[in-house]
N, C-alpha and C. Protein backbone atom coordinates (compact mmCIF):
# COMPACT_ATOMS: atom_id res chain seq x y z
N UNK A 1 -32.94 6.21 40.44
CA UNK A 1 -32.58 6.01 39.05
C UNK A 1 -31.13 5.56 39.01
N UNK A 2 -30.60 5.01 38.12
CA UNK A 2 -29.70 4.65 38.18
C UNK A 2 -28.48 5.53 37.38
N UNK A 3 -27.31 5.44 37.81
CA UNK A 3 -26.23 6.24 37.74
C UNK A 3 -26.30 6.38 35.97
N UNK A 4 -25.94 5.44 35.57
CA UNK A 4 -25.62 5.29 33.66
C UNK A 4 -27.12 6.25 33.38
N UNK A 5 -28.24 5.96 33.33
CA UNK A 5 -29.27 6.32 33.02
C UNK A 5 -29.47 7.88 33.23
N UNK A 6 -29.16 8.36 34.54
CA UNK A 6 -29.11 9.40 34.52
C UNK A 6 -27.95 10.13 34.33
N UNK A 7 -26.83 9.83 33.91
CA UNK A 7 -26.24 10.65 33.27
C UNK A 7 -26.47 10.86 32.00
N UNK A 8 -27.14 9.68 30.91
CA UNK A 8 -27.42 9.87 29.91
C UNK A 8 -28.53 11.00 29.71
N UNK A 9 -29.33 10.47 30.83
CA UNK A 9 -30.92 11.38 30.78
C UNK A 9 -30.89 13.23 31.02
N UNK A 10 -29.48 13.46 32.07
CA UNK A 10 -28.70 14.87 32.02
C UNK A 10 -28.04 15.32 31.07
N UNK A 11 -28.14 14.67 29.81
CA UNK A 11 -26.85 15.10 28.78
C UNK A 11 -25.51 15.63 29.75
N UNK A 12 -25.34 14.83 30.49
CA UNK A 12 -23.72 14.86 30.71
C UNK A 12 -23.01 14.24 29.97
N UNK A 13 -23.11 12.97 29.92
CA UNK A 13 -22.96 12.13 28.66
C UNK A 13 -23.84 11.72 27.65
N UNK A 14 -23.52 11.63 26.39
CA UNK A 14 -24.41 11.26 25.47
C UNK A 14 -25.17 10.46 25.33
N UNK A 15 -24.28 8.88 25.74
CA UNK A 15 -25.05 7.07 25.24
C UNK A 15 -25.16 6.87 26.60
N UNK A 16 -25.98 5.99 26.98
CA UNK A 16 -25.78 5.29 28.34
C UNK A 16 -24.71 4.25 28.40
N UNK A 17 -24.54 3.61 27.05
CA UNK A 17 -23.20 2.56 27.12
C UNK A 17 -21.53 3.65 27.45
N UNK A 18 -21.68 4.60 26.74
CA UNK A 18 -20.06 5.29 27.37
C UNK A 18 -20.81 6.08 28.47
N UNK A 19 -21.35 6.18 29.59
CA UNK A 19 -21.83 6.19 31.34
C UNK A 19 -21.29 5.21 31.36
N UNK A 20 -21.78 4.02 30.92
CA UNK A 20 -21.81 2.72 31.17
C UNK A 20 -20.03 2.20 31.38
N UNK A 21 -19.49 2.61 30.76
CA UNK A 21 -17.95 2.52 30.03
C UNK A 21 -17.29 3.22 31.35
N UNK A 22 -17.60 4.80 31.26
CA UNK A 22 -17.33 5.50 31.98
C UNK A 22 -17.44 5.04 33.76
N UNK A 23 -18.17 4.68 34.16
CA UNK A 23 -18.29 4.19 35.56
C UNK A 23 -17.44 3.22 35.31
N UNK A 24 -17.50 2.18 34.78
CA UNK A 24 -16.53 1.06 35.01
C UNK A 24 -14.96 1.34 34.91
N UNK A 25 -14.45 2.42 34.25
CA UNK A 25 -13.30 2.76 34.17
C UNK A 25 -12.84 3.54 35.75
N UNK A 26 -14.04 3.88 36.32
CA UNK A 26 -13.41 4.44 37.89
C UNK A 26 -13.21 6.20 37.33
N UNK A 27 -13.89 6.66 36.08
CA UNK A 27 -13.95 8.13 35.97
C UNK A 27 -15.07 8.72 35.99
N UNK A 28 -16.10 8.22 37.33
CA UNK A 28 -17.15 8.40 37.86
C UNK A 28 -17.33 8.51 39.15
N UNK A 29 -17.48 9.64 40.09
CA UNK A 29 -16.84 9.13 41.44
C UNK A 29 -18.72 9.83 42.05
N UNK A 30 -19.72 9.32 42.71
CA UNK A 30 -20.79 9.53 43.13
C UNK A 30 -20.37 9.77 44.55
N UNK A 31 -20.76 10.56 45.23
CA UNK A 31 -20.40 11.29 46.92
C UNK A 31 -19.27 10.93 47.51
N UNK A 32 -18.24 11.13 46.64
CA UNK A 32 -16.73 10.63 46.48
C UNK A 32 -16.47 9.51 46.71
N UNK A 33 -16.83 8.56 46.24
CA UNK A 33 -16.72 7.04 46.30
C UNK A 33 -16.68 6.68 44.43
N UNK A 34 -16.18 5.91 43.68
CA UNK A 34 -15.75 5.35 42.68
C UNK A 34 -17.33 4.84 42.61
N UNK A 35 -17.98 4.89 41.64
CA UNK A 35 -19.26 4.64 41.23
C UNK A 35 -19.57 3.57 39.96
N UNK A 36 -20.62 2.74 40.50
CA UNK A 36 -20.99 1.61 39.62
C UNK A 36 -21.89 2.40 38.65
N UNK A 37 -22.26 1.44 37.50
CA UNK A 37 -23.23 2.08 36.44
C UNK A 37 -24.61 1.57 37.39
N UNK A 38 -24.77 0.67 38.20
CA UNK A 38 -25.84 0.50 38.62
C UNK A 38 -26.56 1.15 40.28
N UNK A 39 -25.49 2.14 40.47
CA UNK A 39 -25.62 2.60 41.70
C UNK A 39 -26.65 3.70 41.62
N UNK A 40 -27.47 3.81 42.73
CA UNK A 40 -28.64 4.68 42.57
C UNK A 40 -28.23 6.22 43.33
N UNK A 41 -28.83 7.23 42.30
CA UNK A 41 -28.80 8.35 42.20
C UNK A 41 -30.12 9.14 42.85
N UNK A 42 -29.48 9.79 43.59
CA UNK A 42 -30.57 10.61 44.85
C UNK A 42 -30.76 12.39 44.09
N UNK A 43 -31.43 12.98 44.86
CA UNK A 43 -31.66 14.42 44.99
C UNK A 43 -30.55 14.57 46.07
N UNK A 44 -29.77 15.72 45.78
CA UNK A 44 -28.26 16.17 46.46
C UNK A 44 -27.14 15.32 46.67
N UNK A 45 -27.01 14.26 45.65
CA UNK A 45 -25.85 13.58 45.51
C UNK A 45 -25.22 14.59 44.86
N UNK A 46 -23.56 14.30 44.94
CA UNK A 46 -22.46 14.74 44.17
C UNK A 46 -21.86 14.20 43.28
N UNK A 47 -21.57 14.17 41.74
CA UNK A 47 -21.36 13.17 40.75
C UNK A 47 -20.38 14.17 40.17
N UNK A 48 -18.89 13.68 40.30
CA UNK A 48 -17.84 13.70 39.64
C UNK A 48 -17.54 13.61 38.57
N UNK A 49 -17.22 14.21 37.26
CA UNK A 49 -17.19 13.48 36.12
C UNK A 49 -15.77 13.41 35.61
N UNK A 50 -14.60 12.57 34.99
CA UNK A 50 -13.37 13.43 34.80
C UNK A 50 -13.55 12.44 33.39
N UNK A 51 -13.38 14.02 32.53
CA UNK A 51 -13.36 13.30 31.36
C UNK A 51 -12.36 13.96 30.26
N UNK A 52 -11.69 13.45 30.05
CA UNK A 52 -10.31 13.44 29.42
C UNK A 52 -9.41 14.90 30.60
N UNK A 53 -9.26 16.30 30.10
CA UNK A 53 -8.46 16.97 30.43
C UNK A 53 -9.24 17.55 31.70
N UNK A 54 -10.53 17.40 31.96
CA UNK A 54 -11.60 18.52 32.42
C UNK A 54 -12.22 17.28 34.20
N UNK A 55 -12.33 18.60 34.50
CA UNK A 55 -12.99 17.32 35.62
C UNK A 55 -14.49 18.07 35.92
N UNK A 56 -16.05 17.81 36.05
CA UNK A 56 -16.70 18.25 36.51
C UNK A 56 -18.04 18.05 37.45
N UNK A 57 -18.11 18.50 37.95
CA UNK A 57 -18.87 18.33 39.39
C UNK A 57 -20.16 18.80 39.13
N UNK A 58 -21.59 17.71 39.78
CA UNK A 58 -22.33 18.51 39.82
C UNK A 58 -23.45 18.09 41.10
N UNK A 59 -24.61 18.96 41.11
CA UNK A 59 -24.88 17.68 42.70
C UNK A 59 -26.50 18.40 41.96
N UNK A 60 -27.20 16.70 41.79
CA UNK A 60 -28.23 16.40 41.51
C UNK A 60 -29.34 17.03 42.33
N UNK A 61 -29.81 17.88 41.55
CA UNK A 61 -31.52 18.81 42.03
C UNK A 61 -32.87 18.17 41.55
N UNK A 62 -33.00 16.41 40.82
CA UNK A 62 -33.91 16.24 40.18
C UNK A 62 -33.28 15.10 39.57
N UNK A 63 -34.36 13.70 39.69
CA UNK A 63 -34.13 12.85 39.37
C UNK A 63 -35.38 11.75 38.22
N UNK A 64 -36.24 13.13 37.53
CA UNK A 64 -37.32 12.42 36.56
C UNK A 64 -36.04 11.92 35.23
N UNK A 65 -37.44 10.91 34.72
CA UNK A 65 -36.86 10.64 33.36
C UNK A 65 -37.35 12.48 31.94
N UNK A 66 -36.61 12.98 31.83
CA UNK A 66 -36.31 13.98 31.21
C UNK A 66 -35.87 13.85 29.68
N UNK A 67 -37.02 14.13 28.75
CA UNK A 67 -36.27 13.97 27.09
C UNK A 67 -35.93 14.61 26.41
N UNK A 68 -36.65 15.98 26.61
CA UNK A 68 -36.26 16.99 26.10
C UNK A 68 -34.47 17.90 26.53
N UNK A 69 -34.16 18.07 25.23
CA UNK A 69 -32.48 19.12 25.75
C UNK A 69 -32.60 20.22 26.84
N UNK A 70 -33.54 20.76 26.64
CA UNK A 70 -33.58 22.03 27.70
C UNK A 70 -34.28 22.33 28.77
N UNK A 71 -35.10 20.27 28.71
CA UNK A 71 -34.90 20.44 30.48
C UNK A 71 -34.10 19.94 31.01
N UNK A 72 -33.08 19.22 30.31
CA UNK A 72 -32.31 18.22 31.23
C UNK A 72 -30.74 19.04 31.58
N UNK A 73 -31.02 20.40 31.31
CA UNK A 73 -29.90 21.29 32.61
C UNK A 73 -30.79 21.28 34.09
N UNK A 74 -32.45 20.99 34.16
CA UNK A 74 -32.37 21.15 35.13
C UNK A 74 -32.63 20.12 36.19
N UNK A 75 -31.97 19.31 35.79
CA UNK A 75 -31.63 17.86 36.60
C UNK A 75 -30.40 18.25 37.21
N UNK A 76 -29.74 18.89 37.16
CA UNK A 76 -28.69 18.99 38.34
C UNK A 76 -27.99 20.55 37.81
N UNK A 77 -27.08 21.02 38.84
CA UNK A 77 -26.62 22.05 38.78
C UNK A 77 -24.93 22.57 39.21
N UNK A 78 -24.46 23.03 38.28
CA UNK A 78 -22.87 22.65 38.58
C UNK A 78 -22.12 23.26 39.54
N UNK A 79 -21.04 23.14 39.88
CA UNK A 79 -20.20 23.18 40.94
C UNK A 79 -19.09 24.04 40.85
């Protein structure tokens, strides 16, 4: 799946366009490497997030498309 998509699809971020925003600005770092919006997202990757004051980490347990709010904590698990 792809990086933008599944962060949207985790409610980490809200839109896929600010993922989208967000990776391109370099405040997306996937298994510590600076991450594209189109880079593909595994089971036990590590996805960085730094967003404004906060920085947070989480490493992907699950990579379905997910719509509901209260399953999509369990697409990954934090750090």
């Amino acid at each position: 799946m792809r990086l933008d998509k599944y962060l949207k699809n985790s409610r980490l971020i809200k839109r896929r366009t600010v993922a989208k925003e967000a990776c391109e600005k370099g405040l997306v770092k996937l298994n510590d490497k600076v991450a594209k919006p189109a880079d593909e997202v595994n089971i036990d990757d590590i996805i960085s997030l730094k967003l404004g004051e906060r920085e947070i980490n989480v490493k992907v347990t699950d990579v379905s498309d997910v719509n509901s709010k209260k399953d999509a904590a369990t697409l990954y698990e934090r750090m």
